[in-house]
Protein backbone atom coordinates (compact mmCIF):
# COMPACT_ATOMS: atom_id res chain seq x y z
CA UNK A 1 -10.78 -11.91 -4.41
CA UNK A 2 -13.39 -14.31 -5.46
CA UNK A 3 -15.86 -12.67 -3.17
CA UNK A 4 -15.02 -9.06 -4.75
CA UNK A 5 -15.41 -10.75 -8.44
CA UNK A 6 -18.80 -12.22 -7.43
CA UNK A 7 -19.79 -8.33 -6.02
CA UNK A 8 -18.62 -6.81 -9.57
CA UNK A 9 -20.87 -9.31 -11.48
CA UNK A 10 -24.02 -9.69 -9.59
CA UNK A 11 -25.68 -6.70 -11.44
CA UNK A 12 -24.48 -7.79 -14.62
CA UNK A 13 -26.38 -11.45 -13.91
CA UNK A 14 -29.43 -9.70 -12.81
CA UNK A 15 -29.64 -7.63 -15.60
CA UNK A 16 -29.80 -10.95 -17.56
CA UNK A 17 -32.58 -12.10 -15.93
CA UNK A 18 -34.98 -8.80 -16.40
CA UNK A 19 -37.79 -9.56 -18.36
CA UNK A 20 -37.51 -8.42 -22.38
CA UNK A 21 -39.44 -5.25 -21.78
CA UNK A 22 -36.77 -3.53 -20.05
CA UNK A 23 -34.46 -3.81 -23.31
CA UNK A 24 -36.99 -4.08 -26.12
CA UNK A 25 -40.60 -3.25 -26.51
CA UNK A 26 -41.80 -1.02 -24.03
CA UNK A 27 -44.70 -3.08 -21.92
CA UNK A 28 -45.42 -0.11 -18.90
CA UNK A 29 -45.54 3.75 -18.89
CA UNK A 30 -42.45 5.82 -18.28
CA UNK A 31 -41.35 6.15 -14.53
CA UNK A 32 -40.67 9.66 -15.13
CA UNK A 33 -43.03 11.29 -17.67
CA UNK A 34 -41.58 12.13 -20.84
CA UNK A 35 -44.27 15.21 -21.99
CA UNK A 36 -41.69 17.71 -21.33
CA UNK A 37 -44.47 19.98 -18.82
CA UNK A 38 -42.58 19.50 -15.70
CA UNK A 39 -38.97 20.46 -14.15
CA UNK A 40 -37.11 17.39 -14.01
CA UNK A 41 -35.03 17.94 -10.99
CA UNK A 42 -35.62 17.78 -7.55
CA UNK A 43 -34.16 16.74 -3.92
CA UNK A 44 -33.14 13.43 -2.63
CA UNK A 45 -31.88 11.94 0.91
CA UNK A 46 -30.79 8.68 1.95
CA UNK A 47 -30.00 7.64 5.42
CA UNK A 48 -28.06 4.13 5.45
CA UNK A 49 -25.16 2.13 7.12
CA UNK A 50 -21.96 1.12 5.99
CA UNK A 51 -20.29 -1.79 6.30
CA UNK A 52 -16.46 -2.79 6.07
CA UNK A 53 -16.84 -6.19 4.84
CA UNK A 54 -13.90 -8.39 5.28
CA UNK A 55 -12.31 -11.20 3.71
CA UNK A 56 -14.35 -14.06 4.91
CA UNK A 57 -10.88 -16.80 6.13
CA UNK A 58 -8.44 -16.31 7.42
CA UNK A 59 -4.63 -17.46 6.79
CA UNK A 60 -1.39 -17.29 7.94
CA UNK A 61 1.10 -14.95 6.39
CA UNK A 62 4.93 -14.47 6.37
CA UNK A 63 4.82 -10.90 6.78
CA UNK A 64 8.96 -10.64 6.90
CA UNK A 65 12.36 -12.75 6.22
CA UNK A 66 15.57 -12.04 6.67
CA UNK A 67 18.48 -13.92 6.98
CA UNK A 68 17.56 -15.97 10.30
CA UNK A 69 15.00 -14.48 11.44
CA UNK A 70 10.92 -14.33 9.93
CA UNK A 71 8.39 -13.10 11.11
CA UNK A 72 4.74 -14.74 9.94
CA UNK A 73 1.32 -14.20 11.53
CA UNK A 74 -2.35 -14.72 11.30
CA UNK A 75 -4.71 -12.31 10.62
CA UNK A 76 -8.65 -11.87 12.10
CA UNK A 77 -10.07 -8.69 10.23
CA UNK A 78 -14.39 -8.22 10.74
CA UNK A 79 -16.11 -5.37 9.62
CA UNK A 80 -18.78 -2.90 12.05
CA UNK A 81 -21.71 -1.13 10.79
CA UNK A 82 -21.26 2.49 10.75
CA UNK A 83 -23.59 5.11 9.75
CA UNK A 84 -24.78 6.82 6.80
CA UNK A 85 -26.53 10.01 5.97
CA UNK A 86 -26.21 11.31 2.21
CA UNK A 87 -28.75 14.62 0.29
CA UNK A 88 -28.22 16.05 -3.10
CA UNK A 89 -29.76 16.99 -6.42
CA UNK A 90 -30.86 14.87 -9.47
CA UNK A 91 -31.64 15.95 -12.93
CA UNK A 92 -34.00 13.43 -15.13
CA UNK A 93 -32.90 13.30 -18.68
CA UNK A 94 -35.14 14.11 -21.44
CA UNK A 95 -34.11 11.08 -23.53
CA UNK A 96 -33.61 7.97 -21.32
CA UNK A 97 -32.35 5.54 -23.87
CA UNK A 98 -28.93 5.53 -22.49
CA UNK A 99 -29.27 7.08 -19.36
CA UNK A 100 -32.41 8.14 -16.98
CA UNK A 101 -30.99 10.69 -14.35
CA UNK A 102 -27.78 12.09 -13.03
CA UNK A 103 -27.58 12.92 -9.37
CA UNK A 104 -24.62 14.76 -7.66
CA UNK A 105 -24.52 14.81 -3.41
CA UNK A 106 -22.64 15.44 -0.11
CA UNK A 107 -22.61 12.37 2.57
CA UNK A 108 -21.78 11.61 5.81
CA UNK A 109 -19.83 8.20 6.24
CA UNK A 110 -18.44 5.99 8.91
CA UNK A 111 -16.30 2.76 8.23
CA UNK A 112 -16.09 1.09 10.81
CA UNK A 113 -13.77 -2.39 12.06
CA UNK A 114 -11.78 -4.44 13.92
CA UNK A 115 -8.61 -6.62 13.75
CA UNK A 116 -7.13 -9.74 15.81
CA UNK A 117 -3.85 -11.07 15.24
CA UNK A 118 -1.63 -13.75 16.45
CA UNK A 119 2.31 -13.92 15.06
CA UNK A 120 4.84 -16.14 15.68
CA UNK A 121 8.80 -13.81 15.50
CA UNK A 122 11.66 -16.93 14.94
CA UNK A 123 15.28 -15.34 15.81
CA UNK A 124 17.57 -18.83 14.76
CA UNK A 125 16.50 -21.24 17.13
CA UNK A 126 14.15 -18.75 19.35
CA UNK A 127 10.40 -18.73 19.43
CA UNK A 128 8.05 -15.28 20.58
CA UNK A 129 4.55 -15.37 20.47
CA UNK A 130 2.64 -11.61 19.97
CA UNK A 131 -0.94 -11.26 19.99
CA UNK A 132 -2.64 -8.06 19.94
CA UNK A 133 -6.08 -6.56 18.64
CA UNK A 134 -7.16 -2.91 16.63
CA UNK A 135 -9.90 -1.40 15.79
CA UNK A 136 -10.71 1.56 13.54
CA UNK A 137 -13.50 4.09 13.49
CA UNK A 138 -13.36 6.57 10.09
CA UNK A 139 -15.21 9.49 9.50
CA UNK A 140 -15.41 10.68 6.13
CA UNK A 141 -17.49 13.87 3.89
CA UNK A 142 -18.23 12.48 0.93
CA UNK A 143 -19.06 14.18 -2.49
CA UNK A 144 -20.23 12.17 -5.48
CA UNK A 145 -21.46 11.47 -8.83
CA UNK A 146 -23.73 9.43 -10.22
CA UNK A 147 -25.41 8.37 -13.68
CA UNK A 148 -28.18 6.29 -13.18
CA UNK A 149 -30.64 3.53 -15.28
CA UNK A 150 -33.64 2.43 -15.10
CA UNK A 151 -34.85 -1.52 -15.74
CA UNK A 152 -38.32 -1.52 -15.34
CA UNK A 153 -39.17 -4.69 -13.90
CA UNK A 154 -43.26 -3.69 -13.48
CA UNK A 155 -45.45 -1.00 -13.87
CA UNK A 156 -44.30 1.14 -10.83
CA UNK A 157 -40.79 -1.28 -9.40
CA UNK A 158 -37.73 -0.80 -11.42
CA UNK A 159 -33.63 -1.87 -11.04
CA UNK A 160 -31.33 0.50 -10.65
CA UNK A 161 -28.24 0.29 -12.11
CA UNK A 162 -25.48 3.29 -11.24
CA UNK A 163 -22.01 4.40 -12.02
CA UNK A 164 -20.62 6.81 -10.20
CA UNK A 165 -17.26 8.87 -8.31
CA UNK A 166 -16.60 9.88 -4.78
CA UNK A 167 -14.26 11.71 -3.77
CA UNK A 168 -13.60 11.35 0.64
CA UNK A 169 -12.47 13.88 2.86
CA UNK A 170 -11.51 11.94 6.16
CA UNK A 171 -12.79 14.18 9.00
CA UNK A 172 -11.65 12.48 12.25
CA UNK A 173 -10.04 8.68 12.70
CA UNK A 174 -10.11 7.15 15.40
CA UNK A 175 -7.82 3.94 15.18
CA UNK A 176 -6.00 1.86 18.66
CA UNK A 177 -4.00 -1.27 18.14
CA UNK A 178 -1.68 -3.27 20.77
CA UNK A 179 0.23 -4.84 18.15
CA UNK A 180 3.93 -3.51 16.56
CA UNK A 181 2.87 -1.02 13.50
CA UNK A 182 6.13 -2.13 11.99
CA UNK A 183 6.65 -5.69 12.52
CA UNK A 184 2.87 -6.09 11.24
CA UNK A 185 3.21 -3.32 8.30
CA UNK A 186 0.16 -1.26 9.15
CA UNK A 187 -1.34 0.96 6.62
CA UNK A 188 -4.27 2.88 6.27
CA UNK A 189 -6.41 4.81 3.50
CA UNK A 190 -5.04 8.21 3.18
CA UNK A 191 -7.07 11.15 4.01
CA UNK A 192 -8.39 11.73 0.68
CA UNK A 193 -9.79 9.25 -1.44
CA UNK A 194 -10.81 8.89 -4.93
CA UNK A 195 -12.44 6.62 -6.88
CA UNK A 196 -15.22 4.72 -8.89
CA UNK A 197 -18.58 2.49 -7.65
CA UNK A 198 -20.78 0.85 -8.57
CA UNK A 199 -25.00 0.59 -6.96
CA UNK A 200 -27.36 -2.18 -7.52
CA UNK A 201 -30.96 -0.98 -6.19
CA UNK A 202 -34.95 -2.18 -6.69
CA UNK A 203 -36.74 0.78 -6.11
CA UNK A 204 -40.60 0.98 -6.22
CA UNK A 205 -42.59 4.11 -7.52
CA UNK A 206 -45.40 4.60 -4.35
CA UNK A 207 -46.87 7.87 -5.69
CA UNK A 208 -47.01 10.50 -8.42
CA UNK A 209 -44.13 12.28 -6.88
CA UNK A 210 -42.49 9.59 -4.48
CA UNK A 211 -40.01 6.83 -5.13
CA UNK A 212 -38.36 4.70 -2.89
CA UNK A 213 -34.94 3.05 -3.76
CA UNK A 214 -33.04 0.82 -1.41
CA UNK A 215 -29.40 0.18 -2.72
CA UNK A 216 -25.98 -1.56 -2.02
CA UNK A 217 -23.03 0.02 -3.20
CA UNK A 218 -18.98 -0.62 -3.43
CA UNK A 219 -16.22 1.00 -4.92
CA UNK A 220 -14.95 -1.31 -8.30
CA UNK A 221 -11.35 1.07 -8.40
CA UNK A 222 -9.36 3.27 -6.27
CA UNK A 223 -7.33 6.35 -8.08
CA UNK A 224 -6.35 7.55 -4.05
CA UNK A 225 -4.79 5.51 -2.59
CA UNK A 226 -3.73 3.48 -5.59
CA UNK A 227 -5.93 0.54 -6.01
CA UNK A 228 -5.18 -2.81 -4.18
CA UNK A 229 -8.17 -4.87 -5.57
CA UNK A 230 -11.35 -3.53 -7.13
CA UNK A 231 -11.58 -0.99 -4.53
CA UNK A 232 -10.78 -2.24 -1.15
CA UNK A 233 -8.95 -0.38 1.19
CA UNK A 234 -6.37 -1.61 4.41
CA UNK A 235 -6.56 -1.00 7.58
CA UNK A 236 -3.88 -2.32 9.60
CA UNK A 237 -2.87 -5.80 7.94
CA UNK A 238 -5.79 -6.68 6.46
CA UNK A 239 -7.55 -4.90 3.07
CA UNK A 240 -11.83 -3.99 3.46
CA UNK A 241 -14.54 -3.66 1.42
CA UNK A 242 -16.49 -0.67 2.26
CA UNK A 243 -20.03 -1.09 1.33
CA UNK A 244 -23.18 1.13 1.71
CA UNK A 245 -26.75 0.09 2.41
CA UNK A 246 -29.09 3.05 1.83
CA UNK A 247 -32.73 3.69 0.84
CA UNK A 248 -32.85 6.93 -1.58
CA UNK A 249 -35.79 8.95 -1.69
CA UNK A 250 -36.27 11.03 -4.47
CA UNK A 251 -38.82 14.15 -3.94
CA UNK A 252 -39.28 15.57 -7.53
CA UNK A 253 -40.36 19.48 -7.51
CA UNK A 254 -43.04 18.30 -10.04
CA UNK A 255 -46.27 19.94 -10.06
CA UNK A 256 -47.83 17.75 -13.02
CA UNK A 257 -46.88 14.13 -12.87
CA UNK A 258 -48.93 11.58 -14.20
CA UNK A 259 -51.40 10.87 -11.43
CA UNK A 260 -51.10 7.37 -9.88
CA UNK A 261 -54.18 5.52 -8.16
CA UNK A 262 -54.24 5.54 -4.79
CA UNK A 263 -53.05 1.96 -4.30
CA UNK A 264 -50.84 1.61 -7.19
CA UNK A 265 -48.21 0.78 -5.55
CA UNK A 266 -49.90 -2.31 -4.17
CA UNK A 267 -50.46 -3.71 -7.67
């Protein structure tokens, strides 16, 4: 939990830090040109990999009592990196006091992890020892939403705060365990998922028409299934954090940006 918390309010302590330009008087000149000569939309892609990021001790747990006999074990969940492949559209907004661009997209997603366990089963004045191992491979078609800021931290590098949805469509599971599904009370996310996220990036302007925006994102609440912690999801007996590491590129079908020098991105 406290590691989810400190996830949920990193952006909010970076954004503290920005320098006064990116909430006051304006210091640079607009990322995205405000004359009104251009189309403001254009393509993006962002390959990536995912990450199902675990809780980071474990502990023991009675998982059941009744009458004489309990049941309690110890749980080993890590995460796997899985891949990540997403495209859409964005739209820049003529008025970015609020907001800078919207962007809607399909993705590609893989979670990906694993799961060691050791339980102890007490019958009265009997002892059993289980130990068993699983490991889970998701596949998952992803639509989403976003609405994204801009804080510019320099004349062409920027943060990039997002809110967003995503909805998942699980396309193929893959998931093997040598452990009781009952006596350890499995679960797993359904096969469709909703909910919201939040992305931190730092993106950098390089051109007049290319910008490059690596970004970490994590759901903050799940509608499907119902939320069990600021987004995390179970597999098996243990809950996840599904992050995503990608690098956007947005390719604006501008034909009249704002010329850049050749090396401005160097400055």
């Amino acid at each position: 939990m406290k590691r989810s918390l400190l996830l949920l309010l990193l952006p909010l302590l970076l954004l503290l830090e920005l320098p006064a330009q990116g909430f006051g008087e304006r210091k640079w000149p607009d990322l995205i040109p405000l004359d009104g000569k251009m189309k403001r939309g254009g393509f993006y892609f962002a390959p990536g990999v995912t990450y199902a990021l675990a809780r980071g001790k474990d502990r023991e747990e009675e998982v059941y009592r009744a009458a004489d006999t309990s049941y309690t074990a110890i749980y080993d969940p890590n995460g796997r990196i899985g891949l990540y492949l997403e495209a859409g559209w964005f739209h820049a907004t003529r008025d970015p006091v609020i907001l800078d661009y919207w962007d809607f997209g399909l993705a590609y997603k893989q979670l990906k992890g694993t799961e060691d366990f050791t339980g102890i089963l007490q019958r009265g004045d009997s002892l059993a020892t289980i130990a068993g191992s699983g490991a889970f491979r998701d596949q998952y078609l992803t639509v989403h939403f976003n609405a994204n800021k801009f804080f510019q931290t320099g004349r062409y590098q920027f943060v990039q705060l997002s809110l967003g949805l995503n909805g998942d469509l699980d396309i193929g599971s893959s998931r093997a365990h040598t452990g009781d599904p009952i006596l350890n009370q499995h679960e797993f996310p359904p096969s469709i998922i909703a909910q919201a996220h939040l992305k931190l990036g730092y993106g950098f302007k390089m051109t007049h028409r290319l910008f490059v925006i690596p970004a970490v994102e994590t759901p903050v609440f799940s509608v499907l299934p119902e939320d069990q912690g600021f987004g995390q999801l179970q597999w098996f007996s243990s809950p996840y954090r599904p992050l995503i590491l990608s690098i956007r590129f947005p390719l604006p079908a501008l034909s009249e940006w704002h010329r850049l020098p050749a090396r401005a991105h160097q400055r």
